[in-house]
C-alpha atoms as a PDB file:
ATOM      1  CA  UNK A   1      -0.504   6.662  -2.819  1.00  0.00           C
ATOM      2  CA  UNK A   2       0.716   3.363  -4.097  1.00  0.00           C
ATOM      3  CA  UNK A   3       4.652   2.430  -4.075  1.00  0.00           C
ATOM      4  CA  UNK A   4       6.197   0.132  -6.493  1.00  0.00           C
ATOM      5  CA  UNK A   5      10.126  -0.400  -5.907  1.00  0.00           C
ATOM      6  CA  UNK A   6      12.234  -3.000  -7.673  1.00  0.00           C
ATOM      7  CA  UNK A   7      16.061  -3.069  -7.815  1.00  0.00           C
ATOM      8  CA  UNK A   8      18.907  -5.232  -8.557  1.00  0.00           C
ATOM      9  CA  UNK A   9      22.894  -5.198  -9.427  1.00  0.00           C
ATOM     10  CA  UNK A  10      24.180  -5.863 -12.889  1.00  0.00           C
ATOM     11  CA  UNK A  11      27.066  -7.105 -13.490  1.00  0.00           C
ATOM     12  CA  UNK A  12      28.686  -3.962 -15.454  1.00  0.00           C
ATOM     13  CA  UNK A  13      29.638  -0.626 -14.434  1.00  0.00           C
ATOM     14  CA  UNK A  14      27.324   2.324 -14.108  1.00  0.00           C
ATOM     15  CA  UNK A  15      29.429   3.537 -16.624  1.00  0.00           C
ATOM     16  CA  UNK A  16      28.641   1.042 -19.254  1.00  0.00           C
ATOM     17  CA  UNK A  17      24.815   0.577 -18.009  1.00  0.00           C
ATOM     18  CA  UNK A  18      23.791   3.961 -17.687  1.00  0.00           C
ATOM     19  CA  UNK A  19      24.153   5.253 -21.356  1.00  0.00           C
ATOM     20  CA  UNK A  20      21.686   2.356 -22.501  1.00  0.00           C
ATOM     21  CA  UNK A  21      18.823   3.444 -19.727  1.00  0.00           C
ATOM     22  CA  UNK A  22      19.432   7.270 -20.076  1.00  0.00           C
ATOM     23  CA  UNK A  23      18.347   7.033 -23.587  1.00  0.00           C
ATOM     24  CA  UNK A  24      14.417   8.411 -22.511  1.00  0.00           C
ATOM     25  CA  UNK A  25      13.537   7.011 -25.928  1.00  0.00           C
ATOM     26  CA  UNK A  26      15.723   3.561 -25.576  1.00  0.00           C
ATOM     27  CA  UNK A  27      13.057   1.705 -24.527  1.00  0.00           C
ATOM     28  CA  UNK A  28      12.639  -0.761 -26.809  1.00  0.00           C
ATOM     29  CA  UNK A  29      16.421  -1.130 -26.950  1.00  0.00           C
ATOM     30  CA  UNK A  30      16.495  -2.797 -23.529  1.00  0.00           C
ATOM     31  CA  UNK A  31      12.865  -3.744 -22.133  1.00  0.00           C
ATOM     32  CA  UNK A  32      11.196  -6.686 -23.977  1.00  0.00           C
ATOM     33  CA  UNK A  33       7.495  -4.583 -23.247  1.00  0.00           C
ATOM     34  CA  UNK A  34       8.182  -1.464 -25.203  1.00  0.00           C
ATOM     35  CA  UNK A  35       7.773  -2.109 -29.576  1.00  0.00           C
ATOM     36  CA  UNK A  36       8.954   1.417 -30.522  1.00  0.00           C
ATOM     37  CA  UNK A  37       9.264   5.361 -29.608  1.00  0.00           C
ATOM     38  CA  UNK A  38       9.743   8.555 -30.587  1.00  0.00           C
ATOM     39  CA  UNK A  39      10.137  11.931 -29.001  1.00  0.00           C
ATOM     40  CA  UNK A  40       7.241  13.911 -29.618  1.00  0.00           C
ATOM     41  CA  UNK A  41       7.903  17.409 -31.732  1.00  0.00           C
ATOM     42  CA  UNK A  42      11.365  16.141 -32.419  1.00  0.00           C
ATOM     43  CA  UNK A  43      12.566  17.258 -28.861  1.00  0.00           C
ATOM     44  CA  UNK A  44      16.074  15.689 -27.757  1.00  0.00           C
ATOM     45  CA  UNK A  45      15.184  12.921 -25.906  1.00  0.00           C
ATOM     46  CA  UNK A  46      17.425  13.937 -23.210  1.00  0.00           C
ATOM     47  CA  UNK A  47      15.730  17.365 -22.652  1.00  0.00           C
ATOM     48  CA  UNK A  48      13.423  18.032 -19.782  1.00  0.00           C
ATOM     49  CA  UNK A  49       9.950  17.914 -20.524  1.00  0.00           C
ATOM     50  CA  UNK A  50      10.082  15.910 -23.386  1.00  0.00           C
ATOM     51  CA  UNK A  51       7.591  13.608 -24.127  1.00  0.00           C
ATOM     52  CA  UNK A  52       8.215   9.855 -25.026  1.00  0.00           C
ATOM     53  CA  UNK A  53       5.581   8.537 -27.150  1.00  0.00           C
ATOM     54  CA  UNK A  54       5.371   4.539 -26.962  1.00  0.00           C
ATOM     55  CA  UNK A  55       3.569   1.428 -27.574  1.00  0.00           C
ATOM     56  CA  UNK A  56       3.992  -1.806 -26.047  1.00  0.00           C
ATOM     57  CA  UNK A  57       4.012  -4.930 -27.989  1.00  0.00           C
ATOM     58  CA  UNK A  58       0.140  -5.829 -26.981  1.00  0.00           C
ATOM     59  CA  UNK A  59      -0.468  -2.452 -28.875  1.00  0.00           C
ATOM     60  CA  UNK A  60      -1.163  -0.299 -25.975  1.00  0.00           C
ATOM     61  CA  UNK A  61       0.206   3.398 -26.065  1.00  0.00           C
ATOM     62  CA  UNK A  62       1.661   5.525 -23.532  1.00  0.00           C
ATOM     63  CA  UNK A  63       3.091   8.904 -23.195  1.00  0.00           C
ATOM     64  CA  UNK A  64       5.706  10.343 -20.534  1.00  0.00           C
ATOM     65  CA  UNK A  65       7.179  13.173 -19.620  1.00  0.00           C
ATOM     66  CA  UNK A  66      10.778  13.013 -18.458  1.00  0.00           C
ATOM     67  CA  UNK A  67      10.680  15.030 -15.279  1.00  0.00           C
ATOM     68  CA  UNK A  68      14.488  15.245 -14.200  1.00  0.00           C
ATOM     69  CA  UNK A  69      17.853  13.667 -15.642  1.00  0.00           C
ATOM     70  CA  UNK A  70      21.181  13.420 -13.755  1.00  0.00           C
ATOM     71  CA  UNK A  71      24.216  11.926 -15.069  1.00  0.00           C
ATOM     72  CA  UNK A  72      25.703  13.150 -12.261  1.00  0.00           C
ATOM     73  CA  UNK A  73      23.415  11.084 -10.253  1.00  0.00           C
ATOM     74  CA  UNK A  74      23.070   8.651 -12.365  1.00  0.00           C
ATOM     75  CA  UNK A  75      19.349   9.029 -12.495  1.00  0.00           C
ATOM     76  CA  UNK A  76      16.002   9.927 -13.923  1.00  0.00           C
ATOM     77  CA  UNK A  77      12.134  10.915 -13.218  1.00  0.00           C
ATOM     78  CA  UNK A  78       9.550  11.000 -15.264  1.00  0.00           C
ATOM     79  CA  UNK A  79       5.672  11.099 -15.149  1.00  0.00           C
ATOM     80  CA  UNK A  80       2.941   8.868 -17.054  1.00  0.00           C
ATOM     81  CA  UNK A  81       0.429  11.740 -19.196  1.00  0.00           C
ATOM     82  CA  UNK A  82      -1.393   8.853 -20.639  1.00  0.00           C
ATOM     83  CA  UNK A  83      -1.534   5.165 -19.943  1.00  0.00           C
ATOM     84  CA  UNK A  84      -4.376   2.400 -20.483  1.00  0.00           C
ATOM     85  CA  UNK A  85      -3.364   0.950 -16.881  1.00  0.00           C
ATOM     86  CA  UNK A  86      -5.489   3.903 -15.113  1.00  0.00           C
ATOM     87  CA  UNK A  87      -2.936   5.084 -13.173  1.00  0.00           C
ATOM     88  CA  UNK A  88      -2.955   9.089 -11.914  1.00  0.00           C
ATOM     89  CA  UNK A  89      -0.115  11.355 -10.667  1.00  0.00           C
ATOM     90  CA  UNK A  90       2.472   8.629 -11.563  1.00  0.00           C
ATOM     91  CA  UNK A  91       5.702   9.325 -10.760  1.00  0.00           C
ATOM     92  CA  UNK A  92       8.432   6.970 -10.996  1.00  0.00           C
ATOM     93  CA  UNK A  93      12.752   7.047 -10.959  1.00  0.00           C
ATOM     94  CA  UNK A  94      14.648   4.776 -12.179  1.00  0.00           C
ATOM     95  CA  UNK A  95      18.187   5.332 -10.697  1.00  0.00           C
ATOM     96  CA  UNK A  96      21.934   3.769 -10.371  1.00  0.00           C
ATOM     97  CA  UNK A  97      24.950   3.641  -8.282  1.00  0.00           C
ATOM     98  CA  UNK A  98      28.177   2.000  -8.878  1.00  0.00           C
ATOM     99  CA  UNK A  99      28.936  -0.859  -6.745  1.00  0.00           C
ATOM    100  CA  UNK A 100      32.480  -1.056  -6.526  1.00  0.00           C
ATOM    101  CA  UNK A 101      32.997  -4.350  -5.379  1.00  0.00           C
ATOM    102  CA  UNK A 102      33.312  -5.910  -8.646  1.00  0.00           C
ATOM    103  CA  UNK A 103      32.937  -3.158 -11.219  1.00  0.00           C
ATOM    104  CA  UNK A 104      28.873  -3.308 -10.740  1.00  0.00           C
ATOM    105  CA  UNK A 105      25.682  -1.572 -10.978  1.00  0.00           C
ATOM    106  CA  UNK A 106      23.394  -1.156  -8.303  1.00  0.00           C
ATOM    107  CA  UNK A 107      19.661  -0.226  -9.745  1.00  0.00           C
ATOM    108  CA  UNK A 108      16.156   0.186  -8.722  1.00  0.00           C
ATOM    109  CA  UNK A 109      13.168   2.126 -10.296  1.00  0.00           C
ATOM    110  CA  UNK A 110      10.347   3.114  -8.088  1.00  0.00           C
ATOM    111  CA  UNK A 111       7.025   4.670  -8.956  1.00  0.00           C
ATOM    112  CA  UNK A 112       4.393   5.951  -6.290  1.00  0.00           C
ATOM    113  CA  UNK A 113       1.127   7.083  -8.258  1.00  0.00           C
ATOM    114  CA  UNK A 114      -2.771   6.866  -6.939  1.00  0.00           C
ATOM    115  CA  UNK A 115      -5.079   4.188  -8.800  1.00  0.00           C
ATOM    116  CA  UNK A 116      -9.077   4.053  -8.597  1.00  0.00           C
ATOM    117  CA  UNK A 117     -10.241   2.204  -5.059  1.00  0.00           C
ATOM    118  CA  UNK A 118      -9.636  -1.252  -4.728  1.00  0.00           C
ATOM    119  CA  UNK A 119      -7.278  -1.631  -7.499  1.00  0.00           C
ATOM    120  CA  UNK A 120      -4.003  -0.542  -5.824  1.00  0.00           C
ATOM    121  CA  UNK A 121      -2.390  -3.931  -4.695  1.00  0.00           C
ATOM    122  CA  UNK A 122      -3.402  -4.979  -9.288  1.00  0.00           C
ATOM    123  CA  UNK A 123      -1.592  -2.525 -10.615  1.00  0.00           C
ATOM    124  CA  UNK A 124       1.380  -2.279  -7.780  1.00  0.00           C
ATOM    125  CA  UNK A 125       1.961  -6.140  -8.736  1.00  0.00           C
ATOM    126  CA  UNK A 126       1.532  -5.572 -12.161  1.00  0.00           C
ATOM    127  CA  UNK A 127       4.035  -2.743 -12.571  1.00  0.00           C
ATOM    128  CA  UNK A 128       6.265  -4.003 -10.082  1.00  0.00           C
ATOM    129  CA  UNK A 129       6.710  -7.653 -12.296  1.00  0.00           C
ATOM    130  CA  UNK A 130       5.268  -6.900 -15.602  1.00  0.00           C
ATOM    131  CA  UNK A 131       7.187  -3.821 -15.749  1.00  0.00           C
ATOM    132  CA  UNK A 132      10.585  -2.899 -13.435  1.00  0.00           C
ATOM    133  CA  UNK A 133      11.088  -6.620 -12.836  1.00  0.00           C
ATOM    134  CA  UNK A 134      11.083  -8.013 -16.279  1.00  0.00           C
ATOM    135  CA  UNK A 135      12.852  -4.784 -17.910  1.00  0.00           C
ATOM    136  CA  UNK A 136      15.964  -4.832 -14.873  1.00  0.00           C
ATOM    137  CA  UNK A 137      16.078  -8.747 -15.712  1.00  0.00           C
ATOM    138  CA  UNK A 138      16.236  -8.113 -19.329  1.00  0.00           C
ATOM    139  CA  UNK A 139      19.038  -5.186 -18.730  1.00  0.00           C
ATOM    140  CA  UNK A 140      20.871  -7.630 -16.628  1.00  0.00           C
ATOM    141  CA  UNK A 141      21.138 -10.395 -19.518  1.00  0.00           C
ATOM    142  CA  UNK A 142      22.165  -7.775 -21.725  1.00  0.00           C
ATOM    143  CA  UNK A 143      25.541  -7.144 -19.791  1.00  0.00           C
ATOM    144  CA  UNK A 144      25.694 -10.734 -19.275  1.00  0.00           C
ATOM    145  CA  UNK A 145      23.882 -11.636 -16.474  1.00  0.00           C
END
């Protein structure tokens, strides 16, 4: 299985960052990949097993299932149905925890999922940058750095 894991700290609390990345359909909202989404059959987009139906701005389209949700935890899982990046059993979290020196947010998403031989250390960079890393950096200049 491949591993991707990315994190960070915002400079907000979990309790102002978390309602803008719970959102399963808030992608476009906060990562400067996603173009729109929509919650397929009209499901609440905070029920589990919903599926989030998205394209990216290059046109692709994927679908995921949201697997788990915690605001407890401050966290959520969700797996990749369909994807042009060949990816299978994807599986990724994207979770937070309040630092509290300084009112912050501690976050990292990580994703373990198996890709076709020889194209595991590809898509690991890929989804590591392209994806956690640009959408935590974009989250982070939305609080303000």
């Amino acid at each position: 299985m491949a591993k991707v894991f990315v994190s960070t700290v915002i400079g907000a609390p979990v309790g102002q960052v978390w309602p803008v990345v719970r959102d399963f359909n808030g992608l476009p909202a906060w990562t400067p990949f996603a173009a729109e989404s929509r919650i397929e059959m009209g499901a609440p987009a905070d029920q589990i097993g919903c599926v989030r139906n998205f394209s990216l701005k290059d046109g692709a389209r994927l679908r995921e299932r949201l697997l788990a949700l915690s605001d407890y935890d401050f966290s959520m899982t969700y797996s990749i149905l369909e994807s042009p990046m060949g990816v299978e059993d994807y599986v990724a979290t994207l979770s937070l925890k309040p630092v509290t020196d300084g009112d912050r947010t501690y976050i990292e998403w990580t994703a373990e999922f198996r890709v076709p031989a020889g194209n595991d250390q590809e898509l690991v960079t890929f989804i590591g940058e392209n994806v956690f890393h640009a959408a935590l950096q974009a989250l982070k200049q939305r609080f303000g750095g």
